[in-house]
C-alpha atoms as a PDB file:
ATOM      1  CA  UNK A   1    -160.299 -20.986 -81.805  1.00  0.00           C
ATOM      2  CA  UNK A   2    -158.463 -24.026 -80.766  1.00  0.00           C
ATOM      3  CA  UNK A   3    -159.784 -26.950 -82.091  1.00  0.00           C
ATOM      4  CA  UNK A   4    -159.513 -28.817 -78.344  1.00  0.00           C
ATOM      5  CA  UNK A   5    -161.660 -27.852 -75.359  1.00  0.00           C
ATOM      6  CA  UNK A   6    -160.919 -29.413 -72.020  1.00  0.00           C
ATOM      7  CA  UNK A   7    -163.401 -28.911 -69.319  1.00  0.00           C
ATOM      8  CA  UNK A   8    -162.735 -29.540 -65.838  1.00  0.00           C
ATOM      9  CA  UNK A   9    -165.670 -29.543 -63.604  1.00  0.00           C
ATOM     10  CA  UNK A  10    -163.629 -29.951 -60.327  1.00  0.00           C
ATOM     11  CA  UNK A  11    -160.642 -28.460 -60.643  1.00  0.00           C
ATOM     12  CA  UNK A  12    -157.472 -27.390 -57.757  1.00  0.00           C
ATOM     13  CA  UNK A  13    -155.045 -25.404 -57.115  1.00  0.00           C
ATOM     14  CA  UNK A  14    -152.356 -28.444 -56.700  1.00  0.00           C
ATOM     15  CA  UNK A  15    -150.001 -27.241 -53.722  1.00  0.00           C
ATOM     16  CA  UNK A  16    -146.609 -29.885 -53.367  1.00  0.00           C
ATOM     17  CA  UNK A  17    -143.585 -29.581 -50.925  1.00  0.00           C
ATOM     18  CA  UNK A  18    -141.403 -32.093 -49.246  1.00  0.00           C
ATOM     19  CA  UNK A  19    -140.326 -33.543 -45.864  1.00  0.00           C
ATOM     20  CA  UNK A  20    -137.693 -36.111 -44.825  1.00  0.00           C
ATOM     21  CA  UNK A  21    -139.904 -38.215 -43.113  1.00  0.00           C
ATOM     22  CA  UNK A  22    -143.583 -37.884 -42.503  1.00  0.00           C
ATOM     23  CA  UNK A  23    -144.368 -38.643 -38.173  1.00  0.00           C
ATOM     24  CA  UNK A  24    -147.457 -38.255 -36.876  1.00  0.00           C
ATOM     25  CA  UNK A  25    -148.498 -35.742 -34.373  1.00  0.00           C
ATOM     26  CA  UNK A  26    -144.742 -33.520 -34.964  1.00  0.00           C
ATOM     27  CA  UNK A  27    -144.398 -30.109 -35.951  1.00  0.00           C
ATOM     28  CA  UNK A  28    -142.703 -30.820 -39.942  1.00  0.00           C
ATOM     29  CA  UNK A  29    -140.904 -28.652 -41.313  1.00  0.00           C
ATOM     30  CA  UNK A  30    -141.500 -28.149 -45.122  1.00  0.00           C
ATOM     31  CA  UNK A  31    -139.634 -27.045 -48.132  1.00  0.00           C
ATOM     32  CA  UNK A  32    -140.990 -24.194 -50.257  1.00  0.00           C
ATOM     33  CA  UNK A  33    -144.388 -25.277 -51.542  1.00  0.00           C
ATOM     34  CA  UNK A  34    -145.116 -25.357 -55.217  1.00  0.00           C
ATOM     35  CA  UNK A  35    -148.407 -23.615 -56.397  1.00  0.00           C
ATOM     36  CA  UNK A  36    -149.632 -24.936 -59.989  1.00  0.00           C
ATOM     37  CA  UNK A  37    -153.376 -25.136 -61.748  1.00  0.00           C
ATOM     38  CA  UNK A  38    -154.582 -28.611 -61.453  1.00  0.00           C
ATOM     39  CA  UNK A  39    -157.617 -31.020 -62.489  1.00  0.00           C
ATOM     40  CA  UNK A  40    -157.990 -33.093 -65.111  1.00  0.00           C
ATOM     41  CA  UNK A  41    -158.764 -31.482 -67.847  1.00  0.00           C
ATOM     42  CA  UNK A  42    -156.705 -28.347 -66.864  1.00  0.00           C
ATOM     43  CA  UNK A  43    -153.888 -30.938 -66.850  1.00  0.00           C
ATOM     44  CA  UNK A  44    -154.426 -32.268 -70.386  1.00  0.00           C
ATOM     45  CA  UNK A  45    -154.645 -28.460 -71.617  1.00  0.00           C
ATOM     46  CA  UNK A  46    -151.689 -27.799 -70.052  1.00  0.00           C
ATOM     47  CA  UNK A  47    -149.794 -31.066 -71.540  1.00  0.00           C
ATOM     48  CA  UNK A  48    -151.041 -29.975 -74.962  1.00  0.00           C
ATOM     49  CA  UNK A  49    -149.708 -26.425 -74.570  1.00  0.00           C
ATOM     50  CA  UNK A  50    -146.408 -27.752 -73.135  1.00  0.00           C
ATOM     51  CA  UNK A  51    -146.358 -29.805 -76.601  1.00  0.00           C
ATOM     52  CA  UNK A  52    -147.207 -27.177 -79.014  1.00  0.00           C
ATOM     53  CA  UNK A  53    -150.766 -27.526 -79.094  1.00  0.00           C
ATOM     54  CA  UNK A  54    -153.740 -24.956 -78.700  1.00  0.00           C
ATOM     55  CA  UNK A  55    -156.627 -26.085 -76.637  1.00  0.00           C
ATOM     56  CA  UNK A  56    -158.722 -23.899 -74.447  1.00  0.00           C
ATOM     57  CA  UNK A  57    -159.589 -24.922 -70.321  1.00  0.00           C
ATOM     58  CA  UNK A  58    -163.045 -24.456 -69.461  1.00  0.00           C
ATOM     59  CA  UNK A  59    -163.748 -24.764 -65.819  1.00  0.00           C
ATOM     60  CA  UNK A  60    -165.710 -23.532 -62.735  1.00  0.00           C
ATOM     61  CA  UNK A  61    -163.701 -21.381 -59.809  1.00  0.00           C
ATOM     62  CA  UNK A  62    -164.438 -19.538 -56.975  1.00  0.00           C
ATOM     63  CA  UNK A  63    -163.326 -18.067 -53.793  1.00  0.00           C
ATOM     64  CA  UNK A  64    -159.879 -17.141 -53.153  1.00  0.00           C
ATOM     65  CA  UNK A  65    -158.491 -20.784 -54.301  1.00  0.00           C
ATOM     66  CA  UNK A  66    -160.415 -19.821 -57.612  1.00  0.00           C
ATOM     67  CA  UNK A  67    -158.720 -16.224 -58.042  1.00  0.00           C
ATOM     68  CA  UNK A  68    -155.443 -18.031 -57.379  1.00  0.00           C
ATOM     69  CA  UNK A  69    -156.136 -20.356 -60.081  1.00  0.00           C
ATOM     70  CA  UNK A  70    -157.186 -17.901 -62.405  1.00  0.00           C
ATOM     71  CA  UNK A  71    -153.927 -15.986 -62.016  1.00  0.00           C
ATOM     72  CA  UNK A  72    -151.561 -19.110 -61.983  1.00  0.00           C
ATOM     73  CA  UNK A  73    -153.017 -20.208 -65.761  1.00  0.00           C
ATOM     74  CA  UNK A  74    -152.834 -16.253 -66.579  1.00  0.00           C
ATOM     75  CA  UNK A  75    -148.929 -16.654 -65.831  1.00  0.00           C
ATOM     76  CA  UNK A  76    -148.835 -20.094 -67.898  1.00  0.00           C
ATOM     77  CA  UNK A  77    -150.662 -17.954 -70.500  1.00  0.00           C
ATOM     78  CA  UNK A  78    -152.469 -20.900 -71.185  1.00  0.00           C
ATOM     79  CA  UNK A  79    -156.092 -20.148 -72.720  1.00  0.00           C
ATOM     80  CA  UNK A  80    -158.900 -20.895 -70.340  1.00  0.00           C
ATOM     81  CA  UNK A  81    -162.708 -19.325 -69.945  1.00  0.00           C
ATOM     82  CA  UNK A  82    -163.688 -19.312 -66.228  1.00  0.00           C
ATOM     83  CA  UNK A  83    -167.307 -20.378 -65.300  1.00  0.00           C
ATOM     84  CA  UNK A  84    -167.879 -18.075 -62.104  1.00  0.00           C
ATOM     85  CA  UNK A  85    -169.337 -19.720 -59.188  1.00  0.00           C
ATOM     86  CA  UNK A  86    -170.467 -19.485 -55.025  1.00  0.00           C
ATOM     87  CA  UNK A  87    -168.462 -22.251 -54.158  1.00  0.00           C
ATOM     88  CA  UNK A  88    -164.359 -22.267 -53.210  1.00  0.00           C
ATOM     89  CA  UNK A  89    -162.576 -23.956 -55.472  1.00  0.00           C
ATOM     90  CA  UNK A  90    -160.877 -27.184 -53.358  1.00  0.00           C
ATOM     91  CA  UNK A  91    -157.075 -27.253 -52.964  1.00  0.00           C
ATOM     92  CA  UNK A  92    -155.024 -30.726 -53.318  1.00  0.00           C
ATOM     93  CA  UNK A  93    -151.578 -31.244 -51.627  1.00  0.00           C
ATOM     94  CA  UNK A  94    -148.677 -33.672 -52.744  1.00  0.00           C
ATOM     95  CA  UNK A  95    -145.941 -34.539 -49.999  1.00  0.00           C
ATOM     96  CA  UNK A  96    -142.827 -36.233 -51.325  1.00  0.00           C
ATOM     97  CA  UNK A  97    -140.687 -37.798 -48.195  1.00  0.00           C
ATOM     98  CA  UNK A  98    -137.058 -37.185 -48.983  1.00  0.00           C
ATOM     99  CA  UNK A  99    -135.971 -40.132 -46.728  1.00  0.00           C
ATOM    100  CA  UNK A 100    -138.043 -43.135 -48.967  1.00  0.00           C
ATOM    101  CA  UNK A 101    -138.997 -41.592 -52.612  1.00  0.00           C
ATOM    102  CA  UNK A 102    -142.543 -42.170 -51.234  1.00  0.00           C
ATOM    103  CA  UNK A 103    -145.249 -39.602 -52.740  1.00  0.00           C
ATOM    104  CA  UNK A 104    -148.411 -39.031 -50.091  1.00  0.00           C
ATOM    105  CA  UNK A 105    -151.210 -37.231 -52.171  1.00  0.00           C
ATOM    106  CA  UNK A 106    -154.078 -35.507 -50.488  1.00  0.00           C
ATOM    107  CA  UNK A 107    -157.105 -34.693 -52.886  1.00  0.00           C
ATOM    108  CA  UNK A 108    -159.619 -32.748 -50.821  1.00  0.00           C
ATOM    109  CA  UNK A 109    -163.422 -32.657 -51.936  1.00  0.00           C
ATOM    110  CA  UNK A 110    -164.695 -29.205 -54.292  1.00  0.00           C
ATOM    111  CA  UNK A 111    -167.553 -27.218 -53.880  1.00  0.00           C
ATOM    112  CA  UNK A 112    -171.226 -28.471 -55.009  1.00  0.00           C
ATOM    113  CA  UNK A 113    -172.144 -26.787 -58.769  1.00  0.00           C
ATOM    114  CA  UNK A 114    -175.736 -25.146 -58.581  1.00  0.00           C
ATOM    115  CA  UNK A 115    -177.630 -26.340 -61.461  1.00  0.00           C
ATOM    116  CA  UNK A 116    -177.304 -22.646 -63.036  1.00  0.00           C
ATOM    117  CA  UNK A 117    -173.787 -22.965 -62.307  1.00  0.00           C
ATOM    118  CA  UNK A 118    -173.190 -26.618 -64.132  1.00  0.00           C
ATOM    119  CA  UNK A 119    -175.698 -25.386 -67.224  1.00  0.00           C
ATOM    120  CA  UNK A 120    -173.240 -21.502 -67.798  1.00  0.00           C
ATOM    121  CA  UNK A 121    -170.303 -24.409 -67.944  1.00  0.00           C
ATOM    122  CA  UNK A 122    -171.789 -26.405 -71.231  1.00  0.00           C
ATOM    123  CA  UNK A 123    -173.311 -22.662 -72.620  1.00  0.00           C
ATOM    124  CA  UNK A 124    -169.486 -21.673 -72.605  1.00  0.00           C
ATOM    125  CA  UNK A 125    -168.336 -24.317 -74.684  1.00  0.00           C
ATOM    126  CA  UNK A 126    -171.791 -23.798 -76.805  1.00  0.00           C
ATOM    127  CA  UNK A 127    -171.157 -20.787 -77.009  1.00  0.00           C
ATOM    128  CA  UNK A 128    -166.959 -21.337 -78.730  1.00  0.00           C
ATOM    129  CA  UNK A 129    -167.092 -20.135 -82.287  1.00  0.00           C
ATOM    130  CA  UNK A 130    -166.282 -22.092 -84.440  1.00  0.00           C
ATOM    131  CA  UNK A 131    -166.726 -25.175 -82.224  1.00  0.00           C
ATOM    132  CA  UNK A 132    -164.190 -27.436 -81.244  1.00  0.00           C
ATOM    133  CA  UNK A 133    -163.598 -30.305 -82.646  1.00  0.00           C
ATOM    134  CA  UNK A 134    -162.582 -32.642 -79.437  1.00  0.00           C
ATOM    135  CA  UNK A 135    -163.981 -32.337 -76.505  1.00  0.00           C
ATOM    136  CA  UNK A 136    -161.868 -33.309 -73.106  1.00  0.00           C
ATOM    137  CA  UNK A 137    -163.394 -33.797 -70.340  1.00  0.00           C
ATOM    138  CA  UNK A 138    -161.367 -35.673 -67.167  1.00  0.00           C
ATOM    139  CA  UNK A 139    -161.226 -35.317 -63.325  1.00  0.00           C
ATOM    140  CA  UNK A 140    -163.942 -35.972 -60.353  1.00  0.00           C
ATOM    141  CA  UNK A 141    -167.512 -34.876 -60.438  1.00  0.00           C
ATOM    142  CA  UNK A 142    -168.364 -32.238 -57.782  1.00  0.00           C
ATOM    143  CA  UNK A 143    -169.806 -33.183 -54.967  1.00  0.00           C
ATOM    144  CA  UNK A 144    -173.692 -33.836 -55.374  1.00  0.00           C
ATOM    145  CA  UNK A 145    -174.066 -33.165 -59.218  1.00  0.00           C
ATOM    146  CA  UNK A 146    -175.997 -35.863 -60.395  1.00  0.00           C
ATOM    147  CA  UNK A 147    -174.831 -38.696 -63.049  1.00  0.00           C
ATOM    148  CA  UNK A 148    -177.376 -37.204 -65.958  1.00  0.00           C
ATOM    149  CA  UNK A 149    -175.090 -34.453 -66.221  1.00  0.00           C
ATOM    150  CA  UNK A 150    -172.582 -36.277 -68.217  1.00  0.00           C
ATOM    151  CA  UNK A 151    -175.816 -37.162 -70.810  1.00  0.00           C
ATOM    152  CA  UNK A 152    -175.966 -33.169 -71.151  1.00  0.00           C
ATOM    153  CA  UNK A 153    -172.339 -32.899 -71.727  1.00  0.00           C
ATOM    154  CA  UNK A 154    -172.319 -36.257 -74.697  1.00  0.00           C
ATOM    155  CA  UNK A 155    -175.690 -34.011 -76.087  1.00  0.00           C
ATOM    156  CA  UNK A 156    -173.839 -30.985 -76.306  1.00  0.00           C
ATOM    157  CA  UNK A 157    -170.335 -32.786 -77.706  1.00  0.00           C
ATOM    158  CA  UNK A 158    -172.823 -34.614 -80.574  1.00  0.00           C
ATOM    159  CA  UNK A 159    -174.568 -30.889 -80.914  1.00  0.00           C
ATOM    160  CA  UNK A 160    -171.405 -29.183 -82.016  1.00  0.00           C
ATOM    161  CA  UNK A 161    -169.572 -32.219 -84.163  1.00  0.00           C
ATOM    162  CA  UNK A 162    -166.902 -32.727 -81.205  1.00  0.00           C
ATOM    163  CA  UNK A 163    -165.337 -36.063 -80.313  1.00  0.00           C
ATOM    164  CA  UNK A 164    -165.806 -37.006 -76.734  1.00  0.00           C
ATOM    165  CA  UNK A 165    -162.933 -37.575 -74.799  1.00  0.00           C
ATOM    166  CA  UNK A 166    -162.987 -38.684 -71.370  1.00  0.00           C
ATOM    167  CA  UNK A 167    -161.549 -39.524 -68.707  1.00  0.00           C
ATOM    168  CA  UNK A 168    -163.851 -40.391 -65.303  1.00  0.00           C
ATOM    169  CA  UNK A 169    -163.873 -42.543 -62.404  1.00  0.00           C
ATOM    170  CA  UNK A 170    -166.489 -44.426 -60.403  1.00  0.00           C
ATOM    171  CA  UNK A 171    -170.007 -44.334 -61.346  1.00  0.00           C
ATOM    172  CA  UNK A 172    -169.456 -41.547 -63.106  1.00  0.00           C
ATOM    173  CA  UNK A 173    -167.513 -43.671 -65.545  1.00  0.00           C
ATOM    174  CA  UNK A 174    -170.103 -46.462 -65.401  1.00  0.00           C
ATOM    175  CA  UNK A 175    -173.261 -44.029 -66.243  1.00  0.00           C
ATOM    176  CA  UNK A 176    -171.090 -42.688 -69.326  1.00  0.00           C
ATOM    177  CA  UNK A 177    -170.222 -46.066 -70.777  1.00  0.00           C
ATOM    178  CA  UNK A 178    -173.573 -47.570 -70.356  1.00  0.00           C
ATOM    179  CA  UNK A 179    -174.647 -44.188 -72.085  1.00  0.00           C
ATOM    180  CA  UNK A 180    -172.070 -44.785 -75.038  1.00  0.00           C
ATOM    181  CA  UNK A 181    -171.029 -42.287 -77.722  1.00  0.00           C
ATOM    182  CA  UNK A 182    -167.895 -41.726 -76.173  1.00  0.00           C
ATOM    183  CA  UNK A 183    -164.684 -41.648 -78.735  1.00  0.00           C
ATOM    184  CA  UNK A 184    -161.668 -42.275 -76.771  1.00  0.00           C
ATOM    185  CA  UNK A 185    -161.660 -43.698 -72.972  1.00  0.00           C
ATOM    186  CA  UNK A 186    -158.842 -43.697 -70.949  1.00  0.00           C
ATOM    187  CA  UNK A 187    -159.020 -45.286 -67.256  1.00  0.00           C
ATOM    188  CA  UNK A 188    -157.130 -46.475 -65.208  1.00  0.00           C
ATOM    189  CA  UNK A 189    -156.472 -50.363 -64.390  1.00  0.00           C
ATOM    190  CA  UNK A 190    -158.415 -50.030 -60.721  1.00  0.00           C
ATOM    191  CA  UNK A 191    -161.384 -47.765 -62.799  1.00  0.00           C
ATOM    192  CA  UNK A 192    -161.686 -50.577 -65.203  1.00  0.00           C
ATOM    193  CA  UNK A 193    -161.714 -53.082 -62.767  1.00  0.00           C
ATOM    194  CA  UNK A 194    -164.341 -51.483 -60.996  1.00  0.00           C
ATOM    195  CA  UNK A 195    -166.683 -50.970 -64.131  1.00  0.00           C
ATOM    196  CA  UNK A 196    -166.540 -54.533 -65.266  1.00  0.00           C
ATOM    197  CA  UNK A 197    -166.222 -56.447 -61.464  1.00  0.00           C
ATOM    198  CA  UNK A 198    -163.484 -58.057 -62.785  1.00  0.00           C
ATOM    199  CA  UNK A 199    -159.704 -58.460 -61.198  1.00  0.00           C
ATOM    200  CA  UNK A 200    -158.400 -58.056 -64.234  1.00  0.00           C
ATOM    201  CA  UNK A 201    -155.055 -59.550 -63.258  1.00  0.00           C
ATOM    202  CA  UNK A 202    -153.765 -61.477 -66.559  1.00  0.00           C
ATOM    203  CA  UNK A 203    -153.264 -60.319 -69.639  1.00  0.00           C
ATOM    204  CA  UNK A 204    -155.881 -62.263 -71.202  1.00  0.00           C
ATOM    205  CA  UNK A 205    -158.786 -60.333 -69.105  1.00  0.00           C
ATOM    206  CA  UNK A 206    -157.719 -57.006 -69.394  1.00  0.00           C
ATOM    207  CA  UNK A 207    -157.759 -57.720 -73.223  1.00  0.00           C
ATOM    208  CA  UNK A 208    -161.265 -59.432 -73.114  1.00  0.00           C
ATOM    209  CA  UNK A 209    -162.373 -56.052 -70.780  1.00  0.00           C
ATOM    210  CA  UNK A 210    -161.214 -53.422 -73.076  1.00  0.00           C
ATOM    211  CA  UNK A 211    -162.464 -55.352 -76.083  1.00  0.00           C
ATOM    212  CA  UNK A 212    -165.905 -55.556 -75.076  1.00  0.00           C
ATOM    213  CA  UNK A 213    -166.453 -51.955 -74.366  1.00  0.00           C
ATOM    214  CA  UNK A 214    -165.113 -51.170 -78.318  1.00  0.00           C
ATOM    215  CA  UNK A 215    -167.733 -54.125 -79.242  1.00  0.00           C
ATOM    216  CA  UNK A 216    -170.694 -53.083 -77.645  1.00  0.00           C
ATOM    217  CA  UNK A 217    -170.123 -49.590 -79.306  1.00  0.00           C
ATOM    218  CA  UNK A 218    -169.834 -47.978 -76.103  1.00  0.00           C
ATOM    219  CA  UNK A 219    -166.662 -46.514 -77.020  1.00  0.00           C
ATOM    220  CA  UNK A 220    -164.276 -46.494 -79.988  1.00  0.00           C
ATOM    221  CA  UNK A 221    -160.387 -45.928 -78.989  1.00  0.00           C
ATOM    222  CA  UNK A 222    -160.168 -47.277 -75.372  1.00  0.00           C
ATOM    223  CA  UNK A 223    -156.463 -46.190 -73.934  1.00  0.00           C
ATOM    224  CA  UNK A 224    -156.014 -48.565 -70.788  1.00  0.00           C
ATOM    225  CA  UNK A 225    -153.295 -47.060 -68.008  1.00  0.00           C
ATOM    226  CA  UNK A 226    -151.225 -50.043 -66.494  1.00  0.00           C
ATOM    227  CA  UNK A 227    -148.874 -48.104 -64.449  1.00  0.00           C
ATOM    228  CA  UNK A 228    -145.424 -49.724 -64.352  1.00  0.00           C
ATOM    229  CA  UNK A 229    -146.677 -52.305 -67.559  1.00  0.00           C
ATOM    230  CA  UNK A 230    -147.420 -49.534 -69.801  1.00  0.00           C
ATOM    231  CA  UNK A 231    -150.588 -49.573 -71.528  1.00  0.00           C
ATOM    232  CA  UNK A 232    -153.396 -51.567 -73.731  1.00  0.00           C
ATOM    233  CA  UNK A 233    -155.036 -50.122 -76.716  1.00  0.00           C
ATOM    234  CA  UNK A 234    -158.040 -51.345 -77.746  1.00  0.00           C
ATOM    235  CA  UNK A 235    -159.796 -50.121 -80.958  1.00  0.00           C
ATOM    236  CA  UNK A 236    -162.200 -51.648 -84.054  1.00  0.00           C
ATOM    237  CA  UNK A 237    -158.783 -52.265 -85.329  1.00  0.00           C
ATOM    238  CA  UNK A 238    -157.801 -54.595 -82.319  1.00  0.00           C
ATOM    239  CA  UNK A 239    -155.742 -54.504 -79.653  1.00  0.00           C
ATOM    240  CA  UNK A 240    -151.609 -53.405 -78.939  1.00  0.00           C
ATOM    241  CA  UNK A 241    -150.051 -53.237 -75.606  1.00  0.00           C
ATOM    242  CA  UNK A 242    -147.088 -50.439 -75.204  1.00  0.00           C
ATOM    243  CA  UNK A 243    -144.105 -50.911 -72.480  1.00  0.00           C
ATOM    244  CA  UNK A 244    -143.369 -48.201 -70.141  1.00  0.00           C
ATOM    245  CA  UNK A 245    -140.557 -45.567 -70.159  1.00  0.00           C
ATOM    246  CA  UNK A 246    -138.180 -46.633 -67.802  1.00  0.00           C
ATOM    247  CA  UNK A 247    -137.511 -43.670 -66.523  1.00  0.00           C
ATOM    248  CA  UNK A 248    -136.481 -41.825 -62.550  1.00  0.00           C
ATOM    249  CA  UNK A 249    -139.637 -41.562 -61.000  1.00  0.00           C
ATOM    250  CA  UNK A 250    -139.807 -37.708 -59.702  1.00  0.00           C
ATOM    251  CA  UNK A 251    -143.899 -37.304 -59.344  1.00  0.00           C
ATOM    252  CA  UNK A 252    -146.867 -39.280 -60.220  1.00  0.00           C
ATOM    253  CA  UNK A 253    -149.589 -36.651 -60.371  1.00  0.00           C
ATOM    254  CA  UNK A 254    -150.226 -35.520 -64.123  1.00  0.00           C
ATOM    255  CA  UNK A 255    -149.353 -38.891 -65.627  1.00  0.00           C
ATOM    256  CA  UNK A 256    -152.277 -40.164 -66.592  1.00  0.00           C
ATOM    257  CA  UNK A 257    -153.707 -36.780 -67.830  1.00  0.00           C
ATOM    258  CA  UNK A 258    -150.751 -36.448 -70.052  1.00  0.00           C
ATOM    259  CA  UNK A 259    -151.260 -39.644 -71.844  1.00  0.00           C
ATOM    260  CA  UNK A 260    -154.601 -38.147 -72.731  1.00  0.00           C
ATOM    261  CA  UNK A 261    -153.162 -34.499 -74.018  1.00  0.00           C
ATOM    262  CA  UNK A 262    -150.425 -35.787 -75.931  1.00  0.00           C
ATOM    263  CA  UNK A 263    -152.723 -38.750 -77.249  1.00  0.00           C
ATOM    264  CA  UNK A 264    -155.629 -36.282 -78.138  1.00  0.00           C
ATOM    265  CA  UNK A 265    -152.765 -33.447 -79.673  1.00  0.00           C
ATOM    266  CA  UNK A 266    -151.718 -36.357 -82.125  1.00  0.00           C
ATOM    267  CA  UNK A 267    -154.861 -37.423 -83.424  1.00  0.00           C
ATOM    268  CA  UNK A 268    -156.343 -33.555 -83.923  1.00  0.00           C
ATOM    269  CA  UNK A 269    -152.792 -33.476 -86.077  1.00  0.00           C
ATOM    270  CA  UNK A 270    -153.883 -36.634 -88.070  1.00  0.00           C
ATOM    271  CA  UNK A 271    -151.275 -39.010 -86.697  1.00  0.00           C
ATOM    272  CA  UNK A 272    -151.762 -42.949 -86.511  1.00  0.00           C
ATOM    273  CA  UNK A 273    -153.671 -43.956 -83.497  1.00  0.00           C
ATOM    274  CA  UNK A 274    -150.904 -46.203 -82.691  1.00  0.00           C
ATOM    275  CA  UNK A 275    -148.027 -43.142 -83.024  1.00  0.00           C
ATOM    276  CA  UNK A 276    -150.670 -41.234 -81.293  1.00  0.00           C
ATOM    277  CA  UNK A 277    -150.887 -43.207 -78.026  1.00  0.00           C
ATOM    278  CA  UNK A 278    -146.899 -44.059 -77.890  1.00  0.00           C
ATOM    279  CA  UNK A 279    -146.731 -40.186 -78.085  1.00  0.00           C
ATOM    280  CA  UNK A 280    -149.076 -40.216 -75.150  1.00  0.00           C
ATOM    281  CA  UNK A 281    -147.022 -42.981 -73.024  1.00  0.00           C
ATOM    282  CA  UNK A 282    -143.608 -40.770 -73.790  1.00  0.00           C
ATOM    283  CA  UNK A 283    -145.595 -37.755 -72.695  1.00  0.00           C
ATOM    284  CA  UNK A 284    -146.599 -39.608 -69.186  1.00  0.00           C
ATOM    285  CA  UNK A 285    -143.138 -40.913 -68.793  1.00  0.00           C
ATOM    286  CA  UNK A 286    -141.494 -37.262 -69.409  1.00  0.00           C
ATOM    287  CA  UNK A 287    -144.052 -36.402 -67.110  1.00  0.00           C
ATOM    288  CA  UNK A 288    -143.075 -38.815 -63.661  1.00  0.00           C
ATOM    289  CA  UNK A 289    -139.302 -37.004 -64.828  1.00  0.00           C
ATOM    290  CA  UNK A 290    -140.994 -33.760 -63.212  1.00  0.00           C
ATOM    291  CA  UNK A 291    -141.515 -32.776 -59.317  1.00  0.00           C
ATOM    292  CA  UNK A 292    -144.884 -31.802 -58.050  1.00  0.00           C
ATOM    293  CA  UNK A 293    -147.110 -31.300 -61.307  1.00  0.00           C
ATOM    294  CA  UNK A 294    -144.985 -29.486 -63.335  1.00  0.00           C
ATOM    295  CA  UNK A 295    -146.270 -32.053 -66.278  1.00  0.00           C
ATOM    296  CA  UNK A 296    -143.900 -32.789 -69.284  1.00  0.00           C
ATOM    297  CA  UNK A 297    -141.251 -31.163 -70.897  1.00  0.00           C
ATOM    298  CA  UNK A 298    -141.481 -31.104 -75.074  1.00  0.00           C
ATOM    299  CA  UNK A 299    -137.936 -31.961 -75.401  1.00  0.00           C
ATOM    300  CA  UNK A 300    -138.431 -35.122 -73.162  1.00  0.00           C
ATOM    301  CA  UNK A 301    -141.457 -36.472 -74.972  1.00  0.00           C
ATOM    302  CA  UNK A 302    -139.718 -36.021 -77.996  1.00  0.00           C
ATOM    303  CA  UNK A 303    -136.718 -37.742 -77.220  1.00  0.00           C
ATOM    304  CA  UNK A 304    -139.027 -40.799 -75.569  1.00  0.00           C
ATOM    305  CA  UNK A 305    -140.591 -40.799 -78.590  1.00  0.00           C
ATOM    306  CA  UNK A 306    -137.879 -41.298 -80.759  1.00  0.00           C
ATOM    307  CA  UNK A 307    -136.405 -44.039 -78.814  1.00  0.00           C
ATOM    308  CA  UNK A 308    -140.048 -46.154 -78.379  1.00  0.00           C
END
């Protein structure tokens, strides 16, 4: 059994195409659309296969969206354990307009999880034998499941031994920090702006921000994204900033989910956390290399990681 689970309680079937120029209320014409799994933790699972890894996608699909998603990680032969449920599992849709490198992402809302539906997804992991030892858990919260779920999925990570990974937005992110127990965080610079009402805009806060969430013992190994300034680690050993890649910008989507795979893969293979997370900026930077959500390539990270 691998020793990293990902679940992804909202996950997509991620469709991309492009157009020269995006005009409202026109008939475009498209090029041929891309169909790949997507959500976040199907996204780290797939970074972590692309890498060498093992790690096993738990997640909830249904209706025809759901069968197509099922098939599409069949073909990756990535492993994954589908939760059944009533719902349709939501589609999202990436433009790229030829004419400006511009990227125009669509994320549409999922289904609603019945509370028999969110408990089979935590039985599934409960049930993985032996347990894994990290537990991933990234993307959106369904539509009308409740904040106390995440306190059911931190019971059941402490219940099995697993380290709690995650990777949330919004008040979701909020309830699980105030919560704590959470071993490695990774948002974004508008998520953590959000969580502390801060702007965040120098240096010097975004320091002060990350360090006080490692200080209050909310969370151990916080992994800030910065975008085009790289990143800011934060950790009871202190704090390092990382540079970006510089690197042709193909596609956005997956970025931020492969910092977390390749960051997660390292540490479950007893690297340094600070190899760990430059391993995790290469793996993001090999990523934006890729159209749609194709996600990295090994031999890019690898290179990118040599050269960091």
């Amino acid at each position: 059994m691998p020793r990293i689970a990902t679940l992804t309680l909202n996950p997509a079937m991620d469709v991309s195409t492009g157009i020269a120029r995006l005009a409202p209320t026109s008939k475009l014409r498209c090029s041929l659309p891309r169909y790949e799994p997507g959500g976040g933790g199907i996204n780290v699972a797939r970074v972590i296969r692309n890498l060498g890894g093992d790690s096993l996608a738990v997640y909830p699909a249904g209706g025809p969206f759901g069968a197509m998603l099922q098939r599409a990680l069949e073909e990756l032969g990535l492993p994954a354990l589908r939760v059944p449920i009533a719902g349709d599992t939501r589609e999202s849709f990436t433009v790229d307009e030829g004419d400006t490198g511009l990227q125009y992402r669509f994320v549409l809302p999922g289904p609603t999880l019945t509370p028999d539906e969110r408990q089979a997804c935590l039985e599934a992991i409960a049930a993985l034998a032996p347990a894994p030892s990290w537990l991933v858990v990234s993307g959106s919260f369904p539509t009308g499941v409740a904040l106390d779920f995440h306190d059911q999925i931190a019971a059941l990570a402490q219940r099995i031994g697993a380290k709690l990974v995650l990777d949330y937005s919004g008040e979701a992110l909020r309830h699980a920090v105030e919560l704590g127990g959470i071993h490695l965080l990774k948002p974004s610079l508008h998520e953590l702006s959000t969580l502390t009402g801060w702007a965040l805009e120098s240096e010097a806060d975004q320091e002060a921000a990350v360090r006080a969430l490692v200080e209050r013992d909310a969370v151990e190994i916080v992994v800030l994204s910065l975008g085009a300034e790289g990143a800011l680690l934060a950790s009871r050993e202190g704090v390092e900033r990382f540079r970006a890649f510089d690197v042709p910008l193909r596609s956005a989507v997956g970025a931020g989910d492969s910092v977390v795979g390749a960051t997660v893969l390292a540490l479950s293979r007893g690297w340094s956390l600070h190899d760990a997370v430059r391993y995790g900026m290469a793996a993001a930077a090999a990523s934006l290399m890729r159209p749609g959500t194709g996600l990295c390539l090994a031999e890019d990270v690898e290179r990118l990681f040599r050269q960091a």
